[in-house]
Protein backbone atom coordinates (compact mmCIF):
# COMPACT_ATOMS: atom_id res chain seq x y z
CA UNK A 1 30.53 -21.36 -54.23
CA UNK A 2 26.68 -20.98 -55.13
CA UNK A 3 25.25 -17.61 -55.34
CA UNK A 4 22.74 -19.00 -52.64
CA UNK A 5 25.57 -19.83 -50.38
CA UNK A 6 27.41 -16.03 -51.37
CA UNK A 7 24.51 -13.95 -50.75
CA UNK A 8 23.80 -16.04 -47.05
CA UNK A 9 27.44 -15.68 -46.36
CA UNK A 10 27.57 -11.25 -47.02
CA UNK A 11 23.93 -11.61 -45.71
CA UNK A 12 25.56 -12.65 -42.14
CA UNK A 13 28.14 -10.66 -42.34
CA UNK A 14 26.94 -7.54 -43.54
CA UNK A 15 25.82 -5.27 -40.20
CA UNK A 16 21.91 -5.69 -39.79
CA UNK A 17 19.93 -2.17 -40.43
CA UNK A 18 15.88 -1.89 -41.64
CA UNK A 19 17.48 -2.08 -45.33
CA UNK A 20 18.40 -5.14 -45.13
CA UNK A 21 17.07 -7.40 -42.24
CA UNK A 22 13.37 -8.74 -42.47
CA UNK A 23 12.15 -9.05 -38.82
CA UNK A 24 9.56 -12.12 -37.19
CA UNK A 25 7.79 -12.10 -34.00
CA UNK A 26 5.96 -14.44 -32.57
CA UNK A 27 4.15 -13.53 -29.39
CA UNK A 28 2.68 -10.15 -29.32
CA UNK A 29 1.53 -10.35 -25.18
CA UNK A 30 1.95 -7.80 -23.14
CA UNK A 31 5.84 -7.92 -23.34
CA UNK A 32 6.03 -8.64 -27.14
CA UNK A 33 3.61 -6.14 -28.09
CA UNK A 34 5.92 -3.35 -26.95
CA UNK A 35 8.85 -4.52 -28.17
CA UNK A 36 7.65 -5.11 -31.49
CA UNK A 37 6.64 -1.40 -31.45
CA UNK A 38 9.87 0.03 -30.69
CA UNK A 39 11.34 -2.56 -33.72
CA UNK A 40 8.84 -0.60 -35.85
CA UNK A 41 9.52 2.70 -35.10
CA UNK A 42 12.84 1.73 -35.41
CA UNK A 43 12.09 1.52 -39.18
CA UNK A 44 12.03 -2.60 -39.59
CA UNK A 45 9.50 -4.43 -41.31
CA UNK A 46 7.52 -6.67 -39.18
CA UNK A 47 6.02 -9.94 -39.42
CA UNK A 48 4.24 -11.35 -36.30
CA UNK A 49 1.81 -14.53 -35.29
CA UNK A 50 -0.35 -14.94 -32.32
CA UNK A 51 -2.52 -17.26 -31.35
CA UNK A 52 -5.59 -14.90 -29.99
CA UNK A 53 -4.75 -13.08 -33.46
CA UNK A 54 -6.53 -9.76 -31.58
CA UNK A 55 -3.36 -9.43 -29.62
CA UNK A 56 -1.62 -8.66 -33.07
CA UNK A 57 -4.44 -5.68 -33.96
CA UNK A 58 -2.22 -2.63 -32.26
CA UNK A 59 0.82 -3.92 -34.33
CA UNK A 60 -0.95 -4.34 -37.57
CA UNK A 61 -1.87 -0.84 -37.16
CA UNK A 62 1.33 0.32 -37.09
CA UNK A 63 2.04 -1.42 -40.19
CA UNK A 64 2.96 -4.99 -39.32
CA UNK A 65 2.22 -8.09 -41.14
CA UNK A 66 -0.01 -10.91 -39.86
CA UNK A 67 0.93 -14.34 -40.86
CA UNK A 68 -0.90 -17.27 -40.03
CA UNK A 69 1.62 -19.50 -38.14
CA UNK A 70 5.37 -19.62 -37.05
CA UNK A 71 6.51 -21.50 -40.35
CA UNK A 72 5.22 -18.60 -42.62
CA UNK A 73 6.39 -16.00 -40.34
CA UNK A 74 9.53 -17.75 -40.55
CA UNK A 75 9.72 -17.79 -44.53
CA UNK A 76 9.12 -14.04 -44.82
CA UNK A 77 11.66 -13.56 -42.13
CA UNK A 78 15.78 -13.07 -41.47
CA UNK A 79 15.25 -12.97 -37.57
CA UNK A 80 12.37 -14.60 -35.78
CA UNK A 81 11.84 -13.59 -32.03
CA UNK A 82 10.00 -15.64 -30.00
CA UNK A 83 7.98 -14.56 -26.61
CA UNK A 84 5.62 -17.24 -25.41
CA UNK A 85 4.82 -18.63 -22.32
CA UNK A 86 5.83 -22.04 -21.70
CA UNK A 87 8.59 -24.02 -22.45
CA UNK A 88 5.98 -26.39 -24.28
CA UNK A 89 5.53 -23.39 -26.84
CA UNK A 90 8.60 -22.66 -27.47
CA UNK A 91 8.66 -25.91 -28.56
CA UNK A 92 6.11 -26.08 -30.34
CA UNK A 93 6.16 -22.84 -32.49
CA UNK A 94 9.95 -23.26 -32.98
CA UNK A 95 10.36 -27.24 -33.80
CA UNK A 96 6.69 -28.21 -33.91
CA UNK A 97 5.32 -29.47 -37.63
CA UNK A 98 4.45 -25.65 -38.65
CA UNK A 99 7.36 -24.37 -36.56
CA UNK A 100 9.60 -21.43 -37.16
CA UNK A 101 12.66 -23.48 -38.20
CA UNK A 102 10.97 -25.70 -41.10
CA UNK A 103 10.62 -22.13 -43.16
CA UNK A 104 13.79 -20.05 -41.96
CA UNK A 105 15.87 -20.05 -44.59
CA UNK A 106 19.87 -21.01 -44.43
CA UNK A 107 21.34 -18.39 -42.61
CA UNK A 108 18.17 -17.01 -40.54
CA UNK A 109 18.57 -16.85 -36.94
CA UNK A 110 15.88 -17.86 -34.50
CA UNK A 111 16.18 -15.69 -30.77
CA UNK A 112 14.06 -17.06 -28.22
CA UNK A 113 13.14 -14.74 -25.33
CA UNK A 114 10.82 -16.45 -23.35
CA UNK A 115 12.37 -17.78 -20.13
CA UNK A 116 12.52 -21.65 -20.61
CA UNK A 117 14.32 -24.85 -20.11
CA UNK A 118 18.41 -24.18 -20.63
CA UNK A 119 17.97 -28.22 -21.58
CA UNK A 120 15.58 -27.45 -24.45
CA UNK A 121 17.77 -23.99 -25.70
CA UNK A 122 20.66 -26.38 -26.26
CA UNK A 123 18.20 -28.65 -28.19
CA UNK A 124 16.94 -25.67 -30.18
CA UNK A 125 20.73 -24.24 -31.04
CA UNK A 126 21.77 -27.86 -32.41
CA UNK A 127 18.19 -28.35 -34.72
CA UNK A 128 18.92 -24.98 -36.06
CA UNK A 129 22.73 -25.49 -36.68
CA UNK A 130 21.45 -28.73 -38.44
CA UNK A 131 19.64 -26.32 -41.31
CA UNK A 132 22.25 -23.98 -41.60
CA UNK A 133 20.62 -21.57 -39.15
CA UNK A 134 21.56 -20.00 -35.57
CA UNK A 135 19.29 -19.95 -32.63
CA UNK A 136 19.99 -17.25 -29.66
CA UNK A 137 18.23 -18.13 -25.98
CA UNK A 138 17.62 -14.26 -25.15
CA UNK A 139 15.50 -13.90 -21.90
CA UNK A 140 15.25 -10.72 -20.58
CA UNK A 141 14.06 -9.58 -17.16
CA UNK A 142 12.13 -5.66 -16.17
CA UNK A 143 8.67 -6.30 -17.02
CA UNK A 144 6.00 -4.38 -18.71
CA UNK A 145 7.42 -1.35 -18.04
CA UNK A 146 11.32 -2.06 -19.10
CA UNK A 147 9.34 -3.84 -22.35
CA UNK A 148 7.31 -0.13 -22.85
CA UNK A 149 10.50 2.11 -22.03
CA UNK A 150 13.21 -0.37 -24.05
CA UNK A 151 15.48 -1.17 -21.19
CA UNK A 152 14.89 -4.64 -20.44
CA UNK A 153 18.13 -6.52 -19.29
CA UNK A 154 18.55 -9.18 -21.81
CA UNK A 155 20.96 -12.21 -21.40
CA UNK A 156 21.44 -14.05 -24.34
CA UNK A 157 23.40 -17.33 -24.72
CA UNK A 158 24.49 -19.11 -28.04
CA UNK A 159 27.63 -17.90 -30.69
CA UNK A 160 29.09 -14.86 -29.45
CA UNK A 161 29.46 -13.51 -33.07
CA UNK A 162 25.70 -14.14 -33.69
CA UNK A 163 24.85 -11.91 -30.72
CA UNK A 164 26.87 -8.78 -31.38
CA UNK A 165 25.69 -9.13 -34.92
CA UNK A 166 22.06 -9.24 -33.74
CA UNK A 167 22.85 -5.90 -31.48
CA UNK A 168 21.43 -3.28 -33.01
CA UNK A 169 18.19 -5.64 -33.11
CA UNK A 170 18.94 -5.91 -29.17
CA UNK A 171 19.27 -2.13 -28.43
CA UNK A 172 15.95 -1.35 -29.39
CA UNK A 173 14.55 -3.51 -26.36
CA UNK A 174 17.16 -2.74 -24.20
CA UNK A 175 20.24 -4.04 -22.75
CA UNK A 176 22.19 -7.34 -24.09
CA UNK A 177 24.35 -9.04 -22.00
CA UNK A 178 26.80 -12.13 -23.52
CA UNK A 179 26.44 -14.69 -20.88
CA UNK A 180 28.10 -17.58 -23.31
CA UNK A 181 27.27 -20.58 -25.06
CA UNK A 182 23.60 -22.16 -25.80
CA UNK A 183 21.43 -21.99 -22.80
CA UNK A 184 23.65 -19.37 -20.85
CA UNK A 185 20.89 -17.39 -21.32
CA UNK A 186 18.45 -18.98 -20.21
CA UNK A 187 20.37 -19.72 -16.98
CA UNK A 188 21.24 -16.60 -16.38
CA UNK A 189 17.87 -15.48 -16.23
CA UNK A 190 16.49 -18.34 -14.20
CA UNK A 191 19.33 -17.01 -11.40
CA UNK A 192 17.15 -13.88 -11.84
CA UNK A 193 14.34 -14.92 -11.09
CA UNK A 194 15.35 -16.44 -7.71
CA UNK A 195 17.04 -13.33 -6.93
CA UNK A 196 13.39 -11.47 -7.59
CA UNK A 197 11.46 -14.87 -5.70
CA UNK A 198 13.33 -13.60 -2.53
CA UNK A 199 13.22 -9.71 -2.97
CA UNK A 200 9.43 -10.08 -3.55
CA UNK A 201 9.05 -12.01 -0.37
CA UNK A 202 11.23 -9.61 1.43
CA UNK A 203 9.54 -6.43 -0.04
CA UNK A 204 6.07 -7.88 0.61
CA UNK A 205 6.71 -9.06 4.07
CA UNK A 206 8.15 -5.74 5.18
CA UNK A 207 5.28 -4.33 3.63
CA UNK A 208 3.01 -6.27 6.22
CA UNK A 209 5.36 -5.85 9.33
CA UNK A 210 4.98 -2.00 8.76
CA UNK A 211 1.04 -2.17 8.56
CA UNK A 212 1.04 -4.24 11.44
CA UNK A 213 3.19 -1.84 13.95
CA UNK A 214 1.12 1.02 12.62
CA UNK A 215 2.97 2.85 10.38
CA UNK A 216 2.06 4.57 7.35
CA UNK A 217 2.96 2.18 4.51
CA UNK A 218 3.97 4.49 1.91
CA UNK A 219 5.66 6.88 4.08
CA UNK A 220 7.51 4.01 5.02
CA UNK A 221 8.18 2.66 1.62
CA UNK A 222 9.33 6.25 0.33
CA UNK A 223 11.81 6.21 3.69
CA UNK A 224 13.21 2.79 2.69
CA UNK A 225 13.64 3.53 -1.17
CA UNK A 226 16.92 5.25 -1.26
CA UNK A 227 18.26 3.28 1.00
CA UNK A 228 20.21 -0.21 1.52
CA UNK A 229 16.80 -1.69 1.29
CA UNK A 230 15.70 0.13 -2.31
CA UNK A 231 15.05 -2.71 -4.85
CA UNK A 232 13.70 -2.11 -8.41
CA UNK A 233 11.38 -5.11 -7.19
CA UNK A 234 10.28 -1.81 -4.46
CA UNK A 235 10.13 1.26 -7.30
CA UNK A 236 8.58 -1.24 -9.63
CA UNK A 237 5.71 -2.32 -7.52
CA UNK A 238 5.02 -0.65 -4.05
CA UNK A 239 3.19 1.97 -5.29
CA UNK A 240 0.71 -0.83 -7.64
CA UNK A 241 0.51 -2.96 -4.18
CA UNK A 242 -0.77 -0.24 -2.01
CA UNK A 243 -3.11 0.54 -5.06
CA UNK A 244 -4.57 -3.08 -5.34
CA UNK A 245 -3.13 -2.72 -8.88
CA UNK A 246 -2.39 -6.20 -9.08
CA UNK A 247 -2.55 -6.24 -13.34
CA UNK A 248 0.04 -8.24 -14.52
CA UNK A 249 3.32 -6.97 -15.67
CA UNK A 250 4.34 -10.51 -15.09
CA UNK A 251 1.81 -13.45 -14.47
CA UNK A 252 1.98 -15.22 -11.50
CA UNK A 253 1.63 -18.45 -13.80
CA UNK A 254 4.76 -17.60 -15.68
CA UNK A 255 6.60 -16.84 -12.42
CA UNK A 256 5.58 -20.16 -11.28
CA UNK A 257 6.33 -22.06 -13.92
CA UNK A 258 10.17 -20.39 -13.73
CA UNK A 259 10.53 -21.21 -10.11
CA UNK A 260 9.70 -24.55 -10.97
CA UNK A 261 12.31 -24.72 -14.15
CA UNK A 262 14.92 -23.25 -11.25
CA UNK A 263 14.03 -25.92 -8.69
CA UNK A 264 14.50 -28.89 -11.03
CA UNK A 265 17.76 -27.68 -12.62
CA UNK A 266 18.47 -27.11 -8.39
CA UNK A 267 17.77 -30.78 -7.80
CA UNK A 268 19.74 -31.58 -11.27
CA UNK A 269 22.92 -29.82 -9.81
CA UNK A 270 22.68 -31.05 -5.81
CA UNK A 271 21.65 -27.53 -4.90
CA UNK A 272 19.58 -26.53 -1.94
CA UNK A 273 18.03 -22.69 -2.21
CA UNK A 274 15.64 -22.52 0.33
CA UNK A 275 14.30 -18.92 0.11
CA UNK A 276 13.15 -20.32 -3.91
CA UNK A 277 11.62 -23.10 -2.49
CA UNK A 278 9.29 -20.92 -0.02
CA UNK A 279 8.91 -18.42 -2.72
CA UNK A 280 7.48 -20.81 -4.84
CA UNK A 281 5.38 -22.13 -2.14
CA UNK A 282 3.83 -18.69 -1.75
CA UNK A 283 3.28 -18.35 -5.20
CA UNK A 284 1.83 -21.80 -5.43
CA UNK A 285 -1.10 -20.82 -2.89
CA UNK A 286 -1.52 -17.52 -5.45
CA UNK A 287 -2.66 -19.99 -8.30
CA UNK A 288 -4.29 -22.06 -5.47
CA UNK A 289 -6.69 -18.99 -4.96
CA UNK A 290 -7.46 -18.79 -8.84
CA UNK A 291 -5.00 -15.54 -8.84
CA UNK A 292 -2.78 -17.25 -11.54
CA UNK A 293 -3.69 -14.22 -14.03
CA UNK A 294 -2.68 -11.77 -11.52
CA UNK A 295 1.14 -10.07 -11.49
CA UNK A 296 3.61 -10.59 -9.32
CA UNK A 297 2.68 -8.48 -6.87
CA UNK A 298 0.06 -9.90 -5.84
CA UNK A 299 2.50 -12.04 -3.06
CA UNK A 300 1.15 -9.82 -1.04
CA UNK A 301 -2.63 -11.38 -0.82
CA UNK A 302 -0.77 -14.61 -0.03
CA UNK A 303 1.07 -12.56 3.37
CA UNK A 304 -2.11 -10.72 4.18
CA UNK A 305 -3.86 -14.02 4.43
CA UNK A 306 -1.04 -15.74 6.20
CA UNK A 307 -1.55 -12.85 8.95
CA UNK A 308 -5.05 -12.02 8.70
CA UNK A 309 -4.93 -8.63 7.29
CA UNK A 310 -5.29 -6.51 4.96
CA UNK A 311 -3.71 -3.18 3.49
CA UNK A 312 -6.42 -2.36 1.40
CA UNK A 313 -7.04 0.66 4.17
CA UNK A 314 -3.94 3.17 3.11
CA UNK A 315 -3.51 7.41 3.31
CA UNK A 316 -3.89 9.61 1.23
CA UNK A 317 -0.24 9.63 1.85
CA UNK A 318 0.71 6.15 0.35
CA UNK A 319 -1.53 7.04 -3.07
């Protein structure tokens, strides 16, 4: 056995700490910049890539590297996380001509964590396998706010062994959940999202029903809350709806672009979900407005112009 192959072999066996594990990260938005900062303070040397390089500024400050594409962030790296926002660039930073995998070397392990095609996971695992590598599909669901406060749920699909090994990497962000072989992940999280596609319609149109029969809307969302009809979906954005905070935890782009991944694998597997299909419709007429940029939350424009109305009016009460 070569020394190369002996110190890759104790390298992916030996429990991963700051010592000894050279992080990447590519993607430093608004979920990717947080978790790269609790990776830092967690003591690991980063090295990230973005395309608007600004977006990397906050991280550099804290001591990250900057590299100037996925390949070289790959060849100074053990671990490459990925956080983009299509499927198209995932493919493209990962298997693309100065993609990750052309400078990871034998042994590295690519995790992607943007939510993407299960289809093009699979496709990712087997090109990595091919140069000795792994590759983890790892997309997690909570937002901004699980990315700032390192609880996101994360489901991650791929070699079981990989993913406990890559654990203490996962604890810093949050949660990790096993949810088994390549592209488990992914469809794990893309039965997340239509679980959220019908809570947001249900939150927002109850939202509209109150205001319409005259009741104080955050009264009633505080009354709701703690009962059979409290959601995180409700905690995480009520309160930002009644504010007109629609800044995006989660872009209504991105959330299209998942229902639209969930609908085809639907049609791929003979399955009819209805309440996805109207939620995307909704959603669709969000991006039809030019409010593509805008979070989630912002459903609720969609109801108010449905019903001619608007909530902008609220109590002191709701605030």
């Amino acid at each position: 056995m070569s020394t190369t192959t002996t110190t890759t072999t104790r390298a992916a066996t030996e429990p991963i700490s700051p010592t000894n594990t050279r992080i990447g990260w590519i993607g430093t938005g608004v979920m990717g910049r947080s978790m790269c900062t609790h990776l830092i303070n967690a003591g690991y040397t980063l090295t990230v890539f973005n395309r608007t390089q600004s977006k990397t500024q906050p991280l550099l400050d804290l001591g990250a590297k900057l590299a100037p594409s996925p390949l070289a962030v790959a060849s100074l790296s053990d671990v490459v996380f990925t956080i983009v926002g299509y499927p198209s660039d995932v493919r493209s930073v990962l298997l693309g001509p100065t993609g990750a995998l052309h400078g990871l070397r034998p042994g590295g392990v690519l995790v992607d964590m943007t939510t993407s095609d299960p289809s093009l996971a699979v496709e990712i695992s087997s090109a990595a396998s091919s140069n000795g590598c792994s590759s983890i599909d790892a997309p997690v669901s909570g937002g901004d706010r699980g990315a700032k406060s390192g609880t996101l749920a994360i489901f991650a699909g791929g070699d079981e062994f990989v993913v406990q090994r890559l654990t203490p990497l996962f604890d810093c962000l949050g949660k990790v959940n096993y949810m088994g072989g390549p592209g488990k992940g992914q469809f794990a999280k893309l039965a997340n999202q239509v679980t959220i596609a019908s809570t947001m319609v249900g939150l927002v149109e109850g939202m509209v029903y109150a205001h319409k029969a005259g009741l104080d809307v955050g009264l009633y969302l505080n009354a709701i809350s703690t009962g059979a009809a409290g959601s995180k979906s409700l905690d995480l954005y009520g309160s930002r709806i009644l504010k007109r905070d629609f800044e995006a935890g989660f872009f209504v782009n991105h959330f299209v672009k998942d229902l639209g991944i969930c609908l085809r694998e639907c049609q791929n597997m003979g399955l009819a979900l209805p309440g996805l299909a109207l939620a995307q419709q909704l959603y669709l007429s969000l991006q039809a407005h030019g409010e593509g940029n805008l979070g989630t939350q912002a459903l609720i424009l969609a109801l108010e112009r449905l019903n001619n109305v608007c909530l902008q009016s609220v109590s002191s009460s709701s605030s």
